[in-house]
Protein backbone atom coordinates (compact mmCIF):
# COMPACT_ATOMS: atom_id res chain seq x y z
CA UNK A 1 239.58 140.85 222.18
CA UNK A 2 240.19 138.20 219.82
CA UNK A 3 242.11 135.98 222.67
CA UNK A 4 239.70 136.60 224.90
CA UNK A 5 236.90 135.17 222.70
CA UNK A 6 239.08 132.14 222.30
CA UNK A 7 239.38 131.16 225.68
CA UNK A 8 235.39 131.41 226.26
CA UNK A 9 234.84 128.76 223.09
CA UNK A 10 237.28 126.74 224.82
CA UNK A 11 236.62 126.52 228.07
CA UNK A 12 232.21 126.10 227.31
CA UNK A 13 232.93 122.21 226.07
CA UNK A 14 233.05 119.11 227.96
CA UNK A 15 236.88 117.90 228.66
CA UNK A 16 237.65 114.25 228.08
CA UNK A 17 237.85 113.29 231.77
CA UNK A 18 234.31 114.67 232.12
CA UNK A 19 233.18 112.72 229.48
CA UNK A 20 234.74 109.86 230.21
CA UNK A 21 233.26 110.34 233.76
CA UNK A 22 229.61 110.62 232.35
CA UNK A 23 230.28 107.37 230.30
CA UNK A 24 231.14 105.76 233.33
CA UNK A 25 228.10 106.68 235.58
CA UNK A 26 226.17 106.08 233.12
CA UNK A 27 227.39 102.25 232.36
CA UNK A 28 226.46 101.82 236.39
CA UNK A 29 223.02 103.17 235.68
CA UNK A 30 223.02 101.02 233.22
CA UNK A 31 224.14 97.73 234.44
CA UNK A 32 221.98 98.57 237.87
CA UNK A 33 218.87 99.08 235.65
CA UNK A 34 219.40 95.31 233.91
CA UNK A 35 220.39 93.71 237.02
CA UNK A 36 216.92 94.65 239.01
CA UNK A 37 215.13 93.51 235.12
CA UNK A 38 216.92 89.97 235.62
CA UNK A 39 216.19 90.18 239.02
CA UNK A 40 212.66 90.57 238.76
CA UNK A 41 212.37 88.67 235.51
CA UNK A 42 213.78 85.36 237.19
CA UNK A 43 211.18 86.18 240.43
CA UNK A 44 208.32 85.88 238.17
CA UNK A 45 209.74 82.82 236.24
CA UNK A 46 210.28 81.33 239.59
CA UNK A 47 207.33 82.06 240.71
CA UNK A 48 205.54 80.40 237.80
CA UNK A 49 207.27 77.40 238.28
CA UNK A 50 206.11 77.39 241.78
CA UNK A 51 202.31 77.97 240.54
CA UNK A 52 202.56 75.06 237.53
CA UNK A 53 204.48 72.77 240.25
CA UNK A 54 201.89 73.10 243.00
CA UNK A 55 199.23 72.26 240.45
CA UNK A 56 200.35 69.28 238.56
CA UNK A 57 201.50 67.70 242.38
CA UNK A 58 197.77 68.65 243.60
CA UNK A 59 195.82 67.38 240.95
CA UNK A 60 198.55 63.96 240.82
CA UNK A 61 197.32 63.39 244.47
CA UNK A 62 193.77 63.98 244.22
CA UNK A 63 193.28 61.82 241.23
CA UNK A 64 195.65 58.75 242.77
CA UNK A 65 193.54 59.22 246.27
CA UNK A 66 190.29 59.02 244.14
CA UNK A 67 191.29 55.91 242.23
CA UNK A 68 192.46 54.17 245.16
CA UNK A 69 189.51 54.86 247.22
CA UNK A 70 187.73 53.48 244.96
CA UNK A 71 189.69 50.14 244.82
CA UNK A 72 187.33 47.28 243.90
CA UNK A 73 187.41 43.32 245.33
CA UNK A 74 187.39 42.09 241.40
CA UNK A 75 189.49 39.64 240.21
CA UNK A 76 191.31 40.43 237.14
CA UNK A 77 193.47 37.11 237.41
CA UNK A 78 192.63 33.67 238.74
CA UNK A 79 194.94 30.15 238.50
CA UNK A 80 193.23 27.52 236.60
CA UNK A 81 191.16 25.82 239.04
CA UNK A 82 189.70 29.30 239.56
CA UNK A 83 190.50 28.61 242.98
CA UNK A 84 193.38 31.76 244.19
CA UNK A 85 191.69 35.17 242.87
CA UNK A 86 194.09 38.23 242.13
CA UNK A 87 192.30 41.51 243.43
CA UNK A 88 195.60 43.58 244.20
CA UNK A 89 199.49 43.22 243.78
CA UNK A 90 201.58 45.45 245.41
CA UNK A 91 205.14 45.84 246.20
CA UNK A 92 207.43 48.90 246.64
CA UNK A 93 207.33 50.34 243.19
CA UNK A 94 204.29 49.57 241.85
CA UNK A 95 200.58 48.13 242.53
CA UNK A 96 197.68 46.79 240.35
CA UNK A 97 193.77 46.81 241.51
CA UNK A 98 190.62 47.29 239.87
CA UNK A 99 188.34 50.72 239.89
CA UNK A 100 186.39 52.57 237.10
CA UNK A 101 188.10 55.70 235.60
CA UNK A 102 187.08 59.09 235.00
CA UNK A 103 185.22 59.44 231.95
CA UNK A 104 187.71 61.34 230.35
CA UNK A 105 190.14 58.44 230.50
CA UNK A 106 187.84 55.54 230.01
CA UNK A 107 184.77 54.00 229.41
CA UNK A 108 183.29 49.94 229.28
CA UNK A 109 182.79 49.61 232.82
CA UNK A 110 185.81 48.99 235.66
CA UNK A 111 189.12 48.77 234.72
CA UNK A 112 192.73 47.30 235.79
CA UNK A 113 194.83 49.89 236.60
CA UNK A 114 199.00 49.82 237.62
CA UNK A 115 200.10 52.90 239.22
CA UNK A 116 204.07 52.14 238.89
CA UNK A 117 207.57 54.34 239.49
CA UNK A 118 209.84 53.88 236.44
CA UNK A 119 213.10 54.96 235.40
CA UNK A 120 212.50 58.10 233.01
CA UNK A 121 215.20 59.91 230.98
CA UNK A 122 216.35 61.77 233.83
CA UNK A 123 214.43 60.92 236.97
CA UNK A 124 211.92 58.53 238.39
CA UNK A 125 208.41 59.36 236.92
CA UNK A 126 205.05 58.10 238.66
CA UNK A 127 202.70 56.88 235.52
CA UNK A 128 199.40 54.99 235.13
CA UNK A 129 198.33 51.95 232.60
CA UNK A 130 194.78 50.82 232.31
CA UNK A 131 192.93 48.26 230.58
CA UNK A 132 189.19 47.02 230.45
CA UNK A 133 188.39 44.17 233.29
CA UNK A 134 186.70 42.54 230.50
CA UNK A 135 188.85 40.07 228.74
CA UNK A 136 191.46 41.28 230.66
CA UNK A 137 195.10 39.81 229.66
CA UNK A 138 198.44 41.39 231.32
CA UNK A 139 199.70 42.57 227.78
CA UNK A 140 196.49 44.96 227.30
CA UNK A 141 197.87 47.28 229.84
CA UNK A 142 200.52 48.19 227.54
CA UNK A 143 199.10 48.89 224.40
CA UNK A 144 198.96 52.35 224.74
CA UNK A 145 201.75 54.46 226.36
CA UNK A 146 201.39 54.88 229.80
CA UNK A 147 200.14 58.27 231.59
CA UNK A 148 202.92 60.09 233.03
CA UNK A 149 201.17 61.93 236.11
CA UNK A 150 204.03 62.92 237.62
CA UNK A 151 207.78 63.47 237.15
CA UNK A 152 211.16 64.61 238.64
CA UNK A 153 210.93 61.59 241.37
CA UNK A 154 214.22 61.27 243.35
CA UNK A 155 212.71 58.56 244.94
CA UNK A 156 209.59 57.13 246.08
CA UNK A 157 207.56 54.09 247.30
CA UNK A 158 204.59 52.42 247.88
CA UNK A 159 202.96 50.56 251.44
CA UNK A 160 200.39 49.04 252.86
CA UNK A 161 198.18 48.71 255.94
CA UNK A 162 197.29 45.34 256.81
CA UNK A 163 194.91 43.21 259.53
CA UNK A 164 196.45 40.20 261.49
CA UNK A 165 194.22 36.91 261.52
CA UNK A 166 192.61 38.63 264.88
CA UNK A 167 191.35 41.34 263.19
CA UNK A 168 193.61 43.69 264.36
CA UNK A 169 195.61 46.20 262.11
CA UNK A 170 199.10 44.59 261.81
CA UNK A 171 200.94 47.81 260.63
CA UNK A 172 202.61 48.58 257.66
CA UNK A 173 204.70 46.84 254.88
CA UNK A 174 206.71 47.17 252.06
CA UNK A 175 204.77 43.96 249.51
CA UNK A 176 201.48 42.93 249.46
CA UNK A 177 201.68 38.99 250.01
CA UNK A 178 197.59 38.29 249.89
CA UNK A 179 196.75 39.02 246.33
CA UNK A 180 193.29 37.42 246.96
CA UNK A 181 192.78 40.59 249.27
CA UNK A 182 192.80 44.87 249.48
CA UNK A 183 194.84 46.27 251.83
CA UNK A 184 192.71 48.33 254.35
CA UNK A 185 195.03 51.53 253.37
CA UNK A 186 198.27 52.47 251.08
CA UNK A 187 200.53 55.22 251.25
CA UNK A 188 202.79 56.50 248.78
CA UNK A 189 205.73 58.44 249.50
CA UNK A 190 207.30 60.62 246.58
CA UNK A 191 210.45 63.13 247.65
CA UNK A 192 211.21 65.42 244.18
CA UNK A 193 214.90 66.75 243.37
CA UNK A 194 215.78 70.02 244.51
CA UNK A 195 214.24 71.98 241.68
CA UNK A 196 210.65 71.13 242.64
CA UNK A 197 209.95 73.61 245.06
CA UNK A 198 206.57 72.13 246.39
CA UNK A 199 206.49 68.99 248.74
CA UNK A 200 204.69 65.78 247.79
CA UNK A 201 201.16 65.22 250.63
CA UNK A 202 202.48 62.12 252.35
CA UNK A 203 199.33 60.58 250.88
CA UNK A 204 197.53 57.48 252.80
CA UNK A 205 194.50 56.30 250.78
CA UNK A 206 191.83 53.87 252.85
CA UNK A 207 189.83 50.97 250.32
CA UNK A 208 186.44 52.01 250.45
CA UNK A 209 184.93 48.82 250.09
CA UNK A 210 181.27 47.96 250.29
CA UNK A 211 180.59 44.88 253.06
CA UNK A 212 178.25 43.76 251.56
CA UNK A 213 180.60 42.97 248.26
């Protein structure tokens, strides 16, 4: 009887190749389980990206569209007879007119304003100085830091619609060479690195300018 007892106590365990079989399965469950968590964990960090991304590239274009529509025919430079008026430079990286700001950002009437494409730390960054028309002198539109509107540029440019001496729209180019003029439209092109997941509007701003001004 007393054998017999012995082998039942024995044989109601777990042997080591079971257990080391439930160790096993249960590492896979394991690693399975925090696979689908990083999984879904870098979806929804993606995704978030995508969401802050689409926003800051939206609101970049409408407010550059608005200030450019609004371009203005007033000098904010002049050569000492007073004779050659600067209304607008313009080349491929950079361009200077004159519109009012949002009253968030300024305030004292219209204002010079450079939208330009400079170097950053790590990439090209598209950022906006400002100073009042009033008094105006170059310097003034770097006293404060610049605003960076928008960043991780891998390249981008500026260019400009202009009329022939008929009239007739000449097609676009890469400078402005009639400072004492506005362009009758400019584009800006902007293509991000490969982590920006959202696409830059090709945007093509028209001067809305009164006739009678």
């Amino acid at each position: 009887m007393r054998r017999i007892a012995c082998k039942r106590s024995r044989g109601a365990g777990f042997t080591l190749v079971e257990l080391l079989l439930a160790l096993t399965l249960m590492s896979m469950l394991l690693a399975l389980a925090y696979g689908g968590l990083r999984a879904a964990t870098r979806a929804a960090d993606r995704g978030q990206t995508v969401l802050e991304d689409s926003s800051r590239i939206r609101m970049a274009h409408q407010f550059v569209r608005r200030q450019l529509n609004q371009a203005a025919p007033l000098a904010f430079a002049q050569d000492e007879e007073g004779d050659e008026r600067t209304v607008f430079l313009g080349a491929t990286d950079r361009i200077r007119f004159v519109a009012p700001m949002p009253g968030y950002l300024g305030f004292g009437g219209p204002q010079v304003q450079e939208l330009a494409i400079v170097r950053g730390d790590d990439h090209l960054e598209l950022v906006l100085s400002h100073a009042l028309l009033q008094g105006f002198e170059e310097g003034r539109l770097y006293d404060q830091p610049p605003i960076l509107l928008l960043e991780d540029i891998e390249s981008a440019r500026f260019s400009f619609l202009a009329r022939d001496e008929n009239g007739e729209l000449a097609g676009w180019v890469a400078a402005w060479d009639e400072p004492g003029l506005l362009p009758e439209s400019i584009a800006l092109e902007i293509e991000f690195i490969e982590e920006v997941y959202i696409q830059w509007p090709l945007l093509t701003a028209s001067i809305r300018v009164d006739p009678a001004a």
